[in-house]
Protein backbone atom coordinates (compact mmCIF):
# COMPACT_ATOMS: atom_id res chain seq x y z
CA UNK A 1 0.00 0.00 0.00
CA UNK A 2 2.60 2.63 0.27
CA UNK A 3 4.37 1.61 -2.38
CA UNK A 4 0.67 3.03 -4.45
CA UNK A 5 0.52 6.00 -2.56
CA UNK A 6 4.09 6.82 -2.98
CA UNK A 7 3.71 6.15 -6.51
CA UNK A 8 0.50 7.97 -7.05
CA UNK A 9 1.76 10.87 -5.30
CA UNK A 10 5.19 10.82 -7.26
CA UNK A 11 2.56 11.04 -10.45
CA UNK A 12 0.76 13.61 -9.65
CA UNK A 13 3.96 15.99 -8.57
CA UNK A 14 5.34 15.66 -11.97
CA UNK A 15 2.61 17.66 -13.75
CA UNK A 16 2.91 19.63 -11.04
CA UNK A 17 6.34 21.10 -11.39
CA UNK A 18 5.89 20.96 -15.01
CA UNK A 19 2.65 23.41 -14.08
CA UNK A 20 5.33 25.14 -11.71
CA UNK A 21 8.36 25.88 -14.25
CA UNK A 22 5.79 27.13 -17.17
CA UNK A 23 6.89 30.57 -17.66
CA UNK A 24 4.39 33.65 -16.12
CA UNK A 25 4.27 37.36 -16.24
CA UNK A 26 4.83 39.16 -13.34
CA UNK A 27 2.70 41.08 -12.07
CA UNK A 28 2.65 45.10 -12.33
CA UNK A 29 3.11 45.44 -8.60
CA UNK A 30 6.07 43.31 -8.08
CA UNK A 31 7.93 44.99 -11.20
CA UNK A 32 7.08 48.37 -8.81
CA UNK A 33 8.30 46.99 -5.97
CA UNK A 34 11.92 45.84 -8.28
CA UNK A 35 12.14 49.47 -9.17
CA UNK A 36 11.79 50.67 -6.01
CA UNK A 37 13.96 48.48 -4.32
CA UNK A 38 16.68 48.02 -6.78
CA UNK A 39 18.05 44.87 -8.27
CA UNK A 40 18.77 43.72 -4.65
CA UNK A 41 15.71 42.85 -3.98
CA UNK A 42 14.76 41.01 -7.04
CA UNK A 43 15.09 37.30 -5.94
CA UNK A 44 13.28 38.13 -2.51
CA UNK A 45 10.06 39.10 -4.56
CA UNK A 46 10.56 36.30 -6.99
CA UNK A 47 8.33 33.43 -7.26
CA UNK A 48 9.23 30.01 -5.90
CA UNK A 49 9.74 28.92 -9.30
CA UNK A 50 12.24 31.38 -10.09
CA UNK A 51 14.02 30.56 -7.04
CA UNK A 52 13.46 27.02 -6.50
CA UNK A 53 11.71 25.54 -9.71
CA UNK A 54 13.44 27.06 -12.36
CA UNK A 55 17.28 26.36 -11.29
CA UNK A 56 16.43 22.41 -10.57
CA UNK A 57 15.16 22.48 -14.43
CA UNK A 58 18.15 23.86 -15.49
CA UNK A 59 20.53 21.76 -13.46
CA UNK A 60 17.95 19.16 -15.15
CA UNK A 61 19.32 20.15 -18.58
CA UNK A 62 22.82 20.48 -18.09
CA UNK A 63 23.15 17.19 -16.45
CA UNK A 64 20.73 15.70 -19.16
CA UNK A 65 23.02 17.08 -21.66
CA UNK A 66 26.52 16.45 -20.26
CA UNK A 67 25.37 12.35 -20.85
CA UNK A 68 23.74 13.23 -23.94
CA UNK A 69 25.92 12.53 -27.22
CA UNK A 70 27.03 15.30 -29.50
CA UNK A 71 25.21 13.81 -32.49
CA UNK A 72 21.95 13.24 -30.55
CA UNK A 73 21.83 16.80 -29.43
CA UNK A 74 22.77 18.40 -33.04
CA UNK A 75 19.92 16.47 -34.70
CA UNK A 76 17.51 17.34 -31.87
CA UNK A 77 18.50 20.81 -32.61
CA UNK A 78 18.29 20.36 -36.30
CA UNK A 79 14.64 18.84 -35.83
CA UNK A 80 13.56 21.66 -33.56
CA UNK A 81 14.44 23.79 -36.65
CA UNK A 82 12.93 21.99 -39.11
CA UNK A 83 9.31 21.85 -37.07
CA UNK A 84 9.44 25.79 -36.39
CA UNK A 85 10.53 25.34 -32.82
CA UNK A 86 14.15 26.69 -33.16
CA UNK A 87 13.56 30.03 -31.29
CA UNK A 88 10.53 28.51 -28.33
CA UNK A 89 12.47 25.66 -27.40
CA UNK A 90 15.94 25.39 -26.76
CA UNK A 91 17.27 21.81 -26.89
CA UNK A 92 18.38 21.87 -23.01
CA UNK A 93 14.46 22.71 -23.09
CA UNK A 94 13.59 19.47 -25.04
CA UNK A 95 16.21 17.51 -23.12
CA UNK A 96 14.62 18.05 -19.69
CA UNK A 97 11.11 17.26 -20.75
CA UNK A 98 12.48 14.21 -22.14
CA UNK A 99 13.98 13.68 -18.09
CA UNK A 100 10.71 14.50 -16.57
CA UNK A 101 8.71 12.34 -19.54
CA UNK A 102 10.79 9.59 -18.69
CA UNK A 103 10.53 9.70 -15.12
CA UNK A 104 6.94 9.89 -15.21
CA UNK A 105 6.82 6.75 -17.69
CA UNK A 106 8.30 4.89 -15.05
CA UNK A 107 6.38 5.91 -12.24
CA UNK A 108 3.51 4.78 -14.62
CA UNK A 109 4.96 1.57 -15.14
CA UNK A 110 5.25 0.79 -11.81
CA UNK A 111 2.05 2.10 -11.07
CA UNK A 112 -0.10 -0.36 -13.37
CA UNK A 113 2.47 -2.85 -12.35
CA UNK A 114 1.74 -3.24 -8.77
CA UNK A 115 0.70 -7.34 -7.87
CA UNK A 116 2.13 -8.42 -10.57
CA UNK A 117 5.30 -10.81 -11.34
CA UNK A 118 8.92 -9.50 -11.09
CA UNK A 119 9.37 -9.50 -15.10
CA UNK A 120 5.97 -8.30 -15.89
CA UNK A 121 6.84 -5.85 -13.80
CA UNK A 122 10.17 -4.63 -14.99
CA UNK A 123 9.01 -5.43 -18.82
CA UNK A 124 6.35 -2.66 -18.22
CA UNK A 125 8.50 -0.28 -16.31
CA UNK A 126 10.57 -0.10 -19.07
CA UNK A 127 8.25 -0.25 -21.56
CA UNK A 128 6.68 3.25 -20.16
CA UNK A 129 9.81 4.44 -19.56
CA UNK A 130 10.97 3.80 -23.33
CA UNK A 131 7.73 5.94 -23.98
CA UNK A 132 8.20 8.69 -21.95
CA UNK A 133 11.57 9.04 -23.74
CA UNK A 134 11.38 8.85 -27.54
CA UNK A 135 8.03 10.48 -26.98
CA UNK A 136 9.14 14.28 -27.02
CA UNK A 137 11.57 13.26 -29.81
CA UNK A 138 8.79 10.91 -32.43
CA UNK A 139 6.39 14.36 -31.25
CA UNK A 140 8.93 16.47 -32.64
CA UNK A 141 10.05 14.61 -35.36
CA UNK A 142 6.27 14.40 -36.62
CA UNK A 143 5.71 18.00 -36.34
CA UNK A 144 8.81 18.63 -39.12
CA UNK A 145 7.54 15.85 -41.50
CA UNK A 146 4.61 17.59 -41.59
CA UNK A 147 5.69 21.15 -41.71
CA UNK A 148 7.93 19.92 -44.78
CA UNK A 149 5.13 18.55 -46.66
CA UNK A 150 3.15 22.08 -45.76
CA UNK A 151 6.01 23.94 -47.11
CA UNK A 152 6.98 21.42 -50.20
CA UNK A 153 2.96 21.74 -50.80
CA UNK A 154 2.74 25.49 -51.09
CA UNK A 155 6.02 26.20 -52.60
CA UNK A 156 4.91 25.64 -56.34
CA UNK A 157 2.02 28.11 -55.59
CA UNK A 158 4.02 31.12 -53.99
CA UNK A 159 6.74 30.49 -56.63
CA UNK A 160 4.14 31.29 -59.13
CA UNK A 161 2.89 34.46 -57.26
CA UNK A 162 7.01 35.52 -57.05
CA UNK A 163 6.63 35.23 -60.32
CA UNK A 164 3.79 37.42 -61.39
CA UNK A 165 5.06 40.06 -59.01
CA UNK A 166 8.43 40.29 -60.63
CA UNK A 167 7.01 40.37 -63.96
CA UNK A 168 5.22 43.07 -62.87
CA UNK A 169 8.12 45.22 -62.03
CA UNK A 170 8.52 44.49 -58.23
CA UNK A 171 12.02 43.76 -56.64
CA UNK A 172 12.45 40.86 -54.60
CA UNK A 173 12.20 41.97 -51.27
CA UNK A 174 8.95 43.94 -52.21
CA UNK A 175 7.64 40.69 -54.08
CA UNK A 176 8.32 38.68 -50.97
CA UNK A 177 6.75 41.39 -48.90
CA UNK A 178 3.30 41.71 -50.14
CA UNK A 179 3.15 37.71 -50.60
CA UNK A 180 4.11 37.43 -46.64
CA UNK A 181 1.03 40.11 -46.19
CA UNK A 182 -1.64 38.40 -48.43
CA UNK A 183 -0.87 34.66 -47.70
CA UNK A 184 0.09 32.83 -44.53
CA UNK A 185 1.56 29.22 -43.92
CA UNK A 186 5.07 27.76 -42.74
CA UNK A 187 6.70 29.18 -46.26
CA UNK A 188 5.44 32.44 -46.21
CA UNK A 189 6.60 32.87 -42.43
CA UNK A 190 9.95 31.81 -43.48
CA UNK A 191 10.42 34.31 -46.41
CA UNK A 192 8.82 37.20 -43.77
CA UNK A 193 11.59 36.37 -41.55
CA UNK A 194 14.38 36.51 -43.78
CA UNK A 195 12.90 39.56 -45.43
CA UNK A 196 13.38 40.83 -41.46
CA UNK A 197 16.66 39.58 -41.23
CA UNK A 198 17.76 41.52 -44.45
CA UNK A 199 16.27 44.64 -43.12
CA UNK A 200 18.32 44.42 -40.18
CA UNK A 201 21.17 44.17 -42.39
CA UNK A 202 21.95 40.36 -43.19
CA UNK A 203 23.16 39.60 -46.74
CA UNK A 204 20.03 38.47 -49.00
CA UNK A 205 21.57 35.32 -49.99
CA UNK A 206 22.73 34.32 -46.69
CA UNK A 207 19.22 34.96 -44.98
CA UNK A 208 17.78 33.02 -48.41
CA UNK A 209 20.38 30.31 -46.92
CA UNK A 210 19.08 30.20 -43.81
CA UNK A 211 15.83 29.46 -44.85
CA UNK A 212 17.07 26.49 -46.73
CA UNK A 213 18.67 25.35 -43.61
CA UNK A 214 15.44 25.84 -41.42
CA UNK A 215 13.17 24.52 -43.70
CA UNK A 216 15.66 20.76 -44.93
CA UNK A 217 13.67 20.26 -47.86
CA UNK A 218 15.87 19.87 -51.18
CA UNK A 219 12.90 21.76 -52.99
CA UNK A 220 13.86 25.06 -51.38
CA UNK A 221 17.23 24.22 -51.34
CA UNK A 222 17.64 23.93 -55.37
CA UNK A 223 15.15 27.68 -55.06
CA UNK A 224 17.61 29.32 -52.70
CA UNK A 225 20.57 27.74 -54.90
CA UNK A 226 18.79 29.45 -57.95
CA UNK A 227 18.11 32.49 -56.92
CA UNK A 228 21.57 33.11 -55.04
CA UNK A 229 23.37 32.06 -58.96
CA UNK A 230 20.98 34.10 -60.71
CA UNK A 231 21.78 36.73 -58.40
CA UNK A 232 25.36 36.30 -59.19
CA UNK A 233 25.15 36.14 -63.16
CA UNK A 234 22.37 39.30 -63.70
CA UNK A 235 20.25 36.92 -64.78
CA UNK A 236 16.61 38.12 -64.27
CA UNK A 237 15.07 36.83 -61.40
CA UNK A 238 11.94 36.30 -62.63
CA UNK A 239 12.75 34.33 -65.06
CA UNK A 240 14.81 32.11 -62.49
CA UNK A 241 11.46 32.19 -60.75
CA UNK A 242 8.98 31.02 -63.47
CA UNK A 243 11.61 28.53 -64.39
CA UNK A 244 11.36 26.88 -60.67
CA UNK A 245 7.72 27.70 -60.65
CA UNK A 246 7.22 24.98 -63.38
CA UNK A 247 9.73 22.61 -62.17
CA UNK A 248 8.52 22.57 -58.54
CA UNK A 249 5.08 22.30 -60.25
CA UNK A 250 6.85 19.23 -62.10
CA UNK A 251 7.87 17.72 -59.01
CA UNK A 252 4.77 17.78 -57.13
CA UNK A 253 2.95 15.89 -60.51
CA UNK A 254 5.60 13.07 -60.02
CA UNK A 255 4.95 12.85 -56.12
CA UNK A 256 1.57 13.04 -56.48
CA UNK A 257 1.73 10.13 -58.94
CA UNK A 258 3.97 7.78 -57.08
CA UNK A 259 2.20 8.17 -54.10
CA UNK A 260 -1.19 6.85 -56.17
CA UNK A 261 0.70 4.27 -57.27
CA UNK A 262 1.60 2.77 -53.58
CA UNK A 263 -1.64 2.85 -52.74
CA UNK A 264 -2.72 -0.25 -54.06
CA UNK A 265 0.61 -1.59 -52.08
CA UNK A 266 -1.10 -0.06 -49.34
CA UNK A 267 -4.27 -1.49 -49.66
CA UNK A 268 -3.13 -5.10 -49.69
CA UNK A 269 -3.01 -5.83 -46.00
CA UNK A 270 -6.61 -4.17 -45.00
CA UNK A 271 -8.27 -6.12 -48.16
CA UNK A 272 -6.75 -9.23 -46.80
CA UNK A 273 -6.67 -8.88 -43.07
CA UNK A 274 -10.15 -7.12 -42.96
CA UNK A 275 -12.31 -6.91 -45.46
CA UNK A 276 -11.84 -10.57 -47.64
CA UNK A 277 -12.42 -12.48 -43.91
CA UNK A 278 -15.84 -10.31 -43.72
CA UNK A 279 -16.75 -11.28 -47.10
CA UNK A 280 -16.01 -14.93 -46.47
CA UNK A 281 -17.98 -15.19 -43.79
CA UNK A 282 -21.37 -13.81 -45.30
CA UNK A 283 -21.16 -15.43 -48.58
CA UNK A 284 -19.55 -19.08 -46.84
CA UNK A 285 -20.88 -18.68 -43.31
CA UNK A 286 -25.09 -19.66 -44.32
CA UNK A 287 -23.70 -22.89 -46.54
CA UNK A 288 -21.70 -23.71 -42.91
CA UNK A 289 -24.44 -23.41 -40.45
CA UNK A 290 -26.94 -25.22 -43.18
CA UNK A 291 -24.57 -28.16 -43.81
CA UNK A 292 -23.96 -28.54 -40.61
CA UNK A 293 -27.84 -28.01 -39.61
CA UNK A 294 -28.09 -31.06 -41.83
CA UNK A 295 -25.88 -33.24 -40.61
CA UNK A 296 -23.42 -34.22 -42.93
């Protein structure tokens, strides 16, 4: 019995201090009272979370990632990237909800374990635990793959809307302006930032880079690589753009075409597993019953 309550409570304090260490305004009067009373007295008016809380989570994450690999840490980082989640979570971030994910899988496991046999026990201990800790990284991972496919989706249309724009007489920057303002989607927030980042003074074809390096998709890659030779040789841009306008196009004709022709592939194991058993039994299952009904 207090092996369940310890475990139950250990449960429940997890979302707890996750509830704790989420971030919070403070409040108008305590920012009067920091004025007042000079940086001093900053850490007496603080929360418990900023005193407390917030230094155990990132003790948390430098611990986590002193025993983390190199490599496993750069490709977290790369994924945050690629699913828009470069600047809102840090990897020491994603690292110590992978600690506290863990922990709480194998809390849980021990939880739904209790009266059972030793190895039932420890096989679902660390099956929750596997789960709390590839869970933060297969959520992560998801949210790219499908932030690429938003991005490889809508790149043959905003291509062609580059390209009416600069066939109209726009520049580039002013092109990619009023598409950021009329459209919206993981693309178009990537060109708005770089358009930022070359107002602030960044080289166009190194902020063009960086979305190529955001985004991982060889489709804007081979755009960015484009633009940044054309950009190099005079060559109009948008003729550079109409160019990749119909070979993106291309591109997503071809995908679109081998993924109809897996789906018969695909459909294989339901037609087999579900839906020919079904049919078998209606059409075979009244000859059964009446041959048997008859006896022989």
């Amino acid at each position: 019995m207090s092996v369940l309550v310890a475990s139950i409570i250990t449960v429940l304090s997890i979302p707890l201090l996750v509830y704790a260490l989420w971030p919070e305004r403070r409040s108008a009067t305590g920012h009067r009272f920091d004025v007042l009373h000079g940086v001093s007295n900053i850490h007496l008016g603080a929360s418990i979370r900023d005193r407390i809380l917030a230094p155990l989570l990132d003790a948390t994450a430098r611990q986590a990632r002193r025993i983390t690999p190199g490599g496993v840490i750069e490709s977290s980082r790369q994924q945050l990237l690629f699913a828009g989640l470069g600047n809102q979570l840090p990897v020491e971030a994603l690292l110590s909800v992978k600690t506290l994910t863990t922990c709480l899988g194998l809390v849980c496991g021990l939880v739904l374990s209790i009266g059972a046999g030793s190895s039932f026990r420890i096989f679902m201990i660390l099956l929750f635990g596997a789960v709390g800790f590839l869970g933060p990284d297969v959520y992560v991972r998801r949210r790219a793959d499908r932030r690429q496919r938003a991005i490889v989706s809508a790149l043959p249309d905003t291509l062609d809307q580059l390209t009416v724009l600069l066939e109209a007489g726009l520049g580039f920057n002013t092109a990619v302006e009023k598409i950021a303002r009329s459209t919206t989607g993981p693309l178009v927030d990537e060109f708005a930032r770089a358009l930022h980042s070359i107002r602030l003074g960044q080289a166009r074809n190194e902020a063009l880079e960086d979305i190529a390096t955001r985004t991982g998709t060889p489709e804007v890659r081979q755009f960015v690589s484009a633009i940044k030779q054309a950009d190099s040789l005079g060559v109009p841009m948008a003729r550079v753009a109409r160019v990749q306008s119909e070979h993106m196009r291309e591109i997503k004709r071809l995908h679109s075409e081998e993924q109809a022709m897996r789906l018969p592939v695909k459909l294989v194991f339901p037609m087999v597993f579900c839906m020919l058993p079904t049919l078998f039994i209606v059409l075979l299952g009244p000859v059964v019953i009446r041959v048997m009904n008859s006896g022989l």
